[in-house]
PDB file of N, CA and C in Angstrom:
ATOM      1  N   UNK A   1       0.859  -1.176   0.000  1.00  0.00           N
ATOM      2  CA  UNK A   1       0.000   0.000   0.000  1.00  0.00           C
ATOM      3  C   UNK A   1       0.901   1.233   0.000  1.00  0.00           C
ATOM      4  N   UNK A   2       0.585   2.158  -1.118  1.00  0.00           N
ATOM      5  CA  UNK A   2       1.630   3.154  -0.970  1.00  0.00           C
ATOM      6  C   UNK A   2       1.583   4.402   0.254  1.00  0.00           C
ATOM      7  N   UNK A   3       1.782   5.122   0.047  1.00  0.00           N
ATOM      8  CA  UNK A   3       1.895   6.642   1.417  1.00  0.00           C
ATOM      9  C   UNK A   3       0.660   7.155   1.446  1.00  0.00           C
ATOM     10  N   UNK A   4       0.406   7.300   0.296  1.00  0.00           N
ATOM     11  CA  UNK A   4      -1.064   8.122   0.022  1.00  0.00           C
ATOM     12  C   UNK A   4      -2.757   7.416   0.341  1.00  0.00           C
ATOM     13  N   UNK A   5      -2.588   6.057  -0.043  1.00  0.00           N
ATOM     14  CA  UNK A   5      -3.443   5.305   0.627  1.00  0.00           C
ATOM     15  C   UNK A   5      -4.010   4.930   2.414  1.00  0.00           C
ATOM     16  N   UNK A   6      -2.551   4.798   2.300  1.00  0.00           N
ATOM     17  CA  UNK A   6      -2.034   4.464   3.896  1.00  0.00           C
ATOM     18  C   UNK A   6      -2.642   5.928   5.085  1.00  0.00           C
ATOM     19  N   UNK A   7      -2.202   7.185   4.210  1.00  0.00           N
ATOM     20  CA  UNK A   7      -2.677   8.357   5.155  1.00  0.00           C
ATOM     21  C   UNK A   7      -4.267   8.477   4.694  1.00  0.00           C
ATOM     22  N   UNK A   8      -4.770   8.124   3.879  1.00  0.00           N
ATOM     23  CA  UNK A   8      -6.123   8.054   3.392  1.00  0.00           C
ATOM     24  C   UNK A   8      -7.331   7.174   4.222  1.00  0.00           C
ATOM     25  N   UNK A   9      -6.492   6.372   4.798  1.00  0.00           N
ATOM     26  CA  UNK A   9      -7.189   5.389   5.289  1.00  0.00           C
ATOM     27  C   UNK A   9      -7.035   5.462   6.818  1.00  0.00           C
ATOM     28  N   UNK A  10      -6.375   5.814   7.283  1.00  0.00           N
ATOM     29  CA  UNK A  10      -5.740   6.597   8.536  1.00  0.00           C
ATOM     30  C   UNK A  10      -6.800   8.179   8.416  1.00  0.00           C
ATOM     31  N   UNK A  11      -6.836   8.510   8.186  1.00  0.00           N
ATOM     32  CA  UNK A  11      -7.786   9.668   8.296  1.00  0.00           C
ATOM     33  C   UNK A  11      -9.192   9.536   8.266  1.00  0.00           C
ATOM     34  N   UNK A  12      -9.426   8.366   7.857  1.00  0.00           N
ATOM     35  CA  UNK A  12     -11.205   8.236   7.372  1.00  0.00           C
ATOM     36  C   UNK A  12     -11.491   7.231   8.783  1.00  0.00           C
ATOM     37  N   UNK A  13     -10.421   6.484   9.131  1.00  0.00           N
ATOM     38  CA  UNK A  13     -10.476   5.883  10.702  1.00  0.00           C
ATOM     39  C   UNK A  13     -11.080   6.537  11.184  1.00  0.00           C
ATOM     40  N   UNK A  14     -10.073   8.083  11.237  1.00  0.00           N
ATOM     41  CA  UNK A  14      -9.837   8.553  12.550  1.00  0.00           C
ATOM     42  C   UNK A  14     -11.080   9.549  12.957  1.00  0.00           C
ATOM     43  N   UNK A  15     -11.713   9.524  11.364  1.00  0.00           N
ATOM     44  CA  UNK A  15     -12.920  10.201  11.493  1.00  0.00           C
ATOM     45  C   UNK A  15     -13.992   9.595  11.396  1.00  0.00           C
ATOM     46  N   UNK A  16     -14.240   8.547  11.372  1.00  0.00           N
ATOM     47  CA  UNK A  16     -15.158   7.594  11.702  1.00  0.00           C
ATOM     48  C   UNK A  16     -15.029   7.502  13.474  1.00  0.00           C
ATOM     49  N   UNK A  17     -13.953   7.017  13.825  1.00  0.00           N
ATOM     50  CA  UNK A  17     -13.785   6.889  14.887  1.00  0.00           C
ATOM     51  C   UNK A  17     -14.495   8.265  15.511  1.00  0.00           C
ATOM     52  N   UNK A  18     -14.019   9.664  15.737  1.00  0.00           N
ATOM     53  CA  UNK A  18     -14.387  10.423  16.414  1.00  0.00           C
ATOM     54  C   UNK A  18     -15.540  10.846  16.195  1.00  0.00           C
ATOM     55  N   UNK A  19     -16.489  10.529  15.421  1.00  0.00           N
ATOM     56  CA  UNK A  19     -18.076  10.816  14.968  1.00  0.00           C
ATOM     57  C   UNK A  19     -18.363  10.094  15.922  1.00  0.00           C
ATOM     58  N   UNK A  20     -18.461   8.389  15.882  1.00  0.00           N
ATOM     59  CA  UNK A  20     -18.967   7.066  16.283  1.00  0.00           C
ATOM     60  C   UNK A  20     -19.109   8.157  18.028  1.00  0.00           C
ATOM     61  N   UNK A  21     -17.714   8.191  18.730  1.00  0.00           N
ATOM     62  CA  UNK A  21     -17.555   8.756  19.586  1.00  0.00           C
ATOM     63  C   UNK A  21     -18.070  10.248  20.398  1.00  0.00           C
ATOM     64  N   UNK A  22     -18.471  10.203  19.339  1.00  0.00           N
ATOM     65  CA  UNK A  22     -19.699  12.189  19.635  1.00  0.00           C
ATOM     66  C   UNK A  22     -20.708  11.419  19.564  1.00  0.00           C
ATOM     67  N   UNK A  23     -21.050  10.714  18.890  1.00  0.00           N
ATOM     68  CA  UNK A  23     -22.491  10.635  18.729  1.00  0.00           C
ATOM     69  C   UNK A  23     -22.892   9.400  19.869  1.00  0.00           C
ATOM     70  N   UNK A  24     -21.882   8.925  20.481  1.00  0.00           N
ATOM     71  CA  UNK A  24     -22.359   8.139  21.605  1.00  0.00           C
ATOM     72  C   UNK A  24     -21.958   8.710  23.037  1.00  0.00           C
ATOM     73  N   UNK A  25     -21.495   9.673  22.997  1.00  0.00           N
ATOM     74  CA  UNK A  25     -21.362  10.470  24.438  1.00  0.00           C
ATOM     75  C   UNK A  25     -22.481  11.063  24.827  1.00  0.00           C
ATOM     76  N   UNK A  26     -22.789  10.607  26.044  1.00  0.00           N
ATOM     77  CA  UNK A  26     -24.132  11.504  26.484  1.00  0.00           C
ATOM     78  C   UNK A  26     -24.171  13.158  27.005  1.00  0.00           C
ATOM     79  N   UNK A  27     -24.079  13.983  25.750  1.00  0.00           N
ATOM     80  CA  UNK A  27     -23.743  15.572  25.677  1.00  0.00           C
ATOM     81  C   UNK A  27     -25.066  15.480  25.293  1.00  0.00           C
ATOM     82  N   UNK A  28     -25.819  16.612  25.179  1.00  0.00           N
ATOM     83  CA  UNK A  28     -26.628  17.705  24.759  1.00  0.00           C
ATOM     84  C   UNK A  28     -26.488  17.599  22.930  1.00  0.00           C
ATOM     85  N   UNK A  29     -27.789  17.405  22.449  1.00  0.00           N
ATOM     86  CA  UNK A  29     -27.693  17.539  21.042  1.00  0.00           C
ATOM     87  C   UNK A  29     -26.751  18.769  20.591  1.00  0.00           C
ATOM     88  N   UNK A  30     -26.998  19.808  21.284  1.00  0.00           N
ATOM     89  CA  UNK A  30     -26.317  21.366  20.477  1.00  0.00           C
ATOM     90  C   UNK A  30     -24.604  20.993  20.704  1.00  0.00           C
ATOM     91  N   UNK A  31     -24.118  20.239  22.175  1.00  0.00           N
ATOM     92  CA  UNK A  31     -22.679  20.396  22.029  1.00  0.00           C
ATOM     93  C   UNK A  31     -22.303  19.197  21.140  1.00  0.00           C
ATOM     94  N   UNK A  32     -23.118  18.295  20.987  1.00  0.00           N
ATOM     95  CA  UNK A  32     -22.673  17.363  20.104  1.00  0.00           C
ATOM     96  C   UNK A  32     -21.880  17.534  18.894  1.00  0.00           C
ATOM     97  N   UNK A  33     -23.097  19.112  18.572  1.00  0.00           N
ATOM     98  CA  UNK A  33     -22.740  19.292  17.076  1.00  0.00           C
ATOM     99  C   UNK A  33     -21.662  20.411  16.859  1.00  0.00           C
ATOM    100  N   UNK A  34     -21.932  20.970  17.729  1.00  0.00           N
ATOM    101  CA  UNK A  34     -20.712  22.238  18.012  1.00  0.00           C
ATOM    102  C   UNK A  34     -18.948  20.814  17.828  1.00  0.00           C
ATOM    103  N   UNK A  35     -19.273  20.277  18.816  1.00  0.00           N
ATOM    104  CA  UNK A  35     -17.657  19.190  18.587  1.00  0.00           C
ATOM    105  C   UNK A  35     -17.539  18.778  17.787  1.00  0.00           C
ATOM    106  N   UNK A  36     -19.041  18.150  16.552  1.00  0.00           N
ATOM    107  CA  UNK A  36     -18.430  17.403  15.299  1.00  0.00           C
ATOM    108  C   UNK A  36     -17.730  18.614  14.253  1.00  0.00           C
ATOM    109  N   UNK A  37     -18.561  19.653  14.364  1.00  0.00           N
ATOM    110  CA  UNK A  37     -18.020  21.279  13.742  1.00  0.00           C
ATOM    111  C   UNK A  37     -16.664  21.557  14.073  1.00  0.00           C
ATOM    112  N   UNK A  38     -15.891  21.284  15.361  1.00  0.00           N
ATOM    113  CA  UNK A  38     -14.664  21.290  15.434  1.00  0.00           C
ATOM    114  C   UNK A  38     -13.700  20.872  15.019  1.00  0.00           C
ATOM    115  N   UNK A  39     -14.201  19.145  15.305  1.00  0.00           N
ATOM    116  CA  UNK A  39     -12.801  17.920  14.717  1.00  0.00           C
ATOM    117  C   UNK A  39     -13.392  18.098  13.376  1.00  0.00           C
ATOM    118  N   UNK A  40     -14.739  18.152  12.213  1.00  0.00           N
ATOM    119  CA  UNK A  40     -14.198  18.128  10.933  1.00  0.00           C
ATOM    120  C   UNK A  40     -13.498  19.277  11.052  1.00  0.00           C
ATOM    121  N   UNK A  41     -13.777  20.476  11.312  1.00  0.00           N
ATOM    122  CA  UNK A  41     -12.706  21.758  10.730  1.00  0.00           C
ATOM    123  C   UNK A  41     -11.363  21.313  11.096  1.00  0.00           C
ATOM    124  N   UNK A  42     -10.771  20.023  12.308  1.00  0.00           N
ATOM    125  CA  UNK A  42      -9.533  20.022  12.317  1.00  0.00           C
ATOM    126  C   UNK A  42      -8.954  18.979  11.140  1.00  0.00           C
ATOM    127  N   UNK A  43     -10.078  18.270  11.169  1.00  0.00           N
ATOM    128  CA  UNK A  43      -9.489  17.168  10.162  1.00  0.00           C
ATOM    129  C   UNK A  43      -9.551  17.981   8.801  1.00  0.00           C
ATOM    130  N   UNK A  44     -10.138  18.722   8.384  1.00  0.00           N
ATOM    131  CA  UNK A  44     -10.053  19.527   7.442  1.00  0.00           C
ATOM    132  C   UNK A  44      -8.482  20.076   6.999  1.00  0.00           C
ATOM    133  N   UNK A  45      -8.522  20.626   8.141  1.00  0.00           N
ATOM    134  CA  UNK A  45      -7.304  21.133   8.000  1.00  0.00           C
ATOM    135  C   UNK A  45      -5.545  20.186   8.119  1.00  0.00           C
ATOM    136  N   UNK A  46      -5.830  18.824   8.692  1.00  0.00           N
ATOM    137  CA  UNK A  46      -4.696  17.788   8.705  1.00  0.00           C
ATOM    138  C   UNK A  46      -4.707  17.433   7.298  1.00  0.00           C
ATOM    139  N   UNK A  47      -6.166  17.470   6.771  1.00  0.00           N
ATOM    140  CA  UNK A  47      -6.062  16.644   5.180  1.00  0.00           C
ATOM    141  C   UNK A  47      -5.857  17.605   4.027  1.00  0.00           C
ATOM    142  N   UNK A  48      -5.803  18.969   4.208  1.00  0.00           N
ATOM    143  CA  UNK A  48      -5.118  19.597   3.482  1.00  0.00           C
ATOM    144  C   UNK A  48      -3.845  19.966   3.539  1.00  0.00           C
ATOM    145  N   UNK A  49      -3.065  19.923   4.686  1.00  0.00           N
ATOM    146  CA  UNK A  49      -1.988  19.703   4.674  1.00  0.00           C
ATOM    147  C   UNK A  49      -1.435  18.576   4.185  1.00  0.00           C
ATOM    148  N   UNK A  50      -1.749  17.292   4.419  1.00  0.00           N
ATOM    149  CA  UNK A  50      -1.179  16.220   3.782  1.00  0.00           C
ATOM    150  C   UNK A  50      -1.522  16.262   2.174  1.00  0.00           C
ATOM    151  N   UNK A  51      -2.410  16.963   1.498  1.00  0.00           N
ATOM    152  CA  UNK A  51      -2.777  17.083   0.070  1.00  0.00           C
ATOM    153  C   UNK A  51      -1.562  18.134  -0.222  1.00  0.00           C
ATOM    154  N   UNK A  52      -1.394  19.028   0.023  1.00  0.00           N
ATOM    155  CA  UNK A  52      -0.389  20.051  -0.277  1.00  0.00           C
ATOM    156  C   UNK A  52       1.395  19.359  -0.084  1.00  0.00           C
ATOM    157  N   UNK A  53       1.537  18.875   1.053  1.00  0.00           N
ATOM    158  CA  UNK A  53       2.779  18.094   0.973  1.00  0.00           C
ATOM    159  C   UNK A  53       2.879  16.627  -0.087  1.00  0.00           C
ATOM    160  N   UNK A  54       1.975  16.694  -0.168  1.00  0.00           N
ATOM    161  CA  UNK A  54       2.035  14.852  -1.495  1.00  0.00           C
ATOM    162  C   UNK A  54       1.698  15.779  -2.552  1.00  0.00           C
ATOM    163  N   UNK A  55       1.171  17.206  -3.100  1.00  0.00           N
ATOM    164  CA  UNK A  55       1.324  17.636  -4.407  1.00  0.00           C
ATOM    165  C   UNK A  55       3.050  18.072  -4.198  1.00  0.00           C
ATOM    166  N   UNK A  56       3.525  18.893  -2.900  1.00  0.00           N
ATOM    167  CA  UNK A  56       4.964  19.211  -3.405  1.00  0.00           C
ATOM    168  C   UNK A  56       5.907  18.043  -3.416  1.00  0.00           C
ATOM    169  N   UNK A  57       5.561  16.456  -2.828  1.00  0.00           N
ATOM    170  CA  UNK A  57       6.270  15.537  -2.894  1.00  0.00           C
ATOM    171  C   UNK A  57       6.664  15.229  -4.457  1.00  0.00           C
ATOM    172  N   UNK A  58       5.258  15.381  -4.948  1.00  0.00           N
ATOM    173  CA  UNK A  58       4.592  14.745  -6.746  1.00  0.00           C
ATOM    174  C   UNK A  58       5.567  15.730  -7.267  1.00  0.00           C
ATOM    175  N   UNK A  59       5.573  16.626  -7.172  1.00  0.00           N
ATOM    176  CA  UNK A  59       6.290  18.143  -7.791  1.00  0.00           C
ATOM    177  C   UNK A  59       7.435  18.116  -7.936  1.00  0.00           C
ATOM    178  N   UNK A  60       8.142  17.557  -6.936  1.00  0.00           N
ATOM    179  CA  UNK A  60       9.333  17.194  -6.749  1.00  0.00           C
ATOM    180  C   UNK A  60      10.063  16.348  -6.889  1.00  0.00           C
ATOM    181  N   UNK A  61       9.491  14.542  -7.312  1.00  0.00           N
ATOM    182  CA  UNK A  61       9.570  13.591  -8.225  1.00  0.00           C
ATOM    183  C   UNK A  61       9.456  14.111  -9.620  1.00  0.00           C
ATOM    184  N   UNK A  62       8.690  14.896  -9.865  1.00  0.00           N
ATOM    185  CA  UNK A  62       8.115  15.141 -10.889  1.00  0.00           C
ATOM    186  C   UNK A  62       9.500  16.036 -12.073  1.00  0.00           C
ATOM    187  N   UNK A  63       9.793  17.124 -11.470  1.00  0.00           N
ATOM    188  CA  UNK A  63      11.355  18.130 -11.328  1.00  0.00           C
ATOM    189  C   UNK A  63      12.517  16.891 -11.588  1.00  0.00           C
ATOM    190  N   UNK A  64      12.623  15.921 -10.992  1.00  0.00           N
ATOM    191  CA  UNK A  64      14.110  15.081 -11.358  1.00  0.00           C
ATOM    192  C   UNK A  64      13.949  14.513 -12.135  1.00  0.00           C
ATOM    193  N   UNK A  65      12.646  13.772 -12.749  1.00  0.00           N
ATOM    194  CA  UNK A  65      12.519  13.327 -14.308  1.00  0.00           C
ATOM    195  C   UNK A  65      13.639  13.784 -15.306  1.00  0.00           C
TER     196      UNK A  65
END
């Protein structure tokens, strides 16, 4: 499995995982959703970083051709 799969699949865990985990904590519907609003905006932001470092990885394989 190459790098890109591997962090692909590692991320969709980790966000499965932390949904599964909001949505079975006994919080208040409103903070429920306020926390899932958080971790996606963080995972948002881990998976665009890893998209931006595997385009300058690609970029950069790409350059020594």
């Amino acid at each position: 499995m190459d790098t890109g799969k591997t962090i692909l699949t590692f991320l969709a865990g980790a966000a499965t995982g932390a949904v599964a985990a909001l949505l079975l904590a006994p919080d208040s519907g409103k903070k429920t959703r306020e926390r899932l609003r958080s971790r996606a905006a963080d995972a948002a932001g881990v998976a665009k970083e890893k998209i931006l470092e595997g385009l300058d990885a690609l970029e950069s394989a790409l350059e020594e051709e």
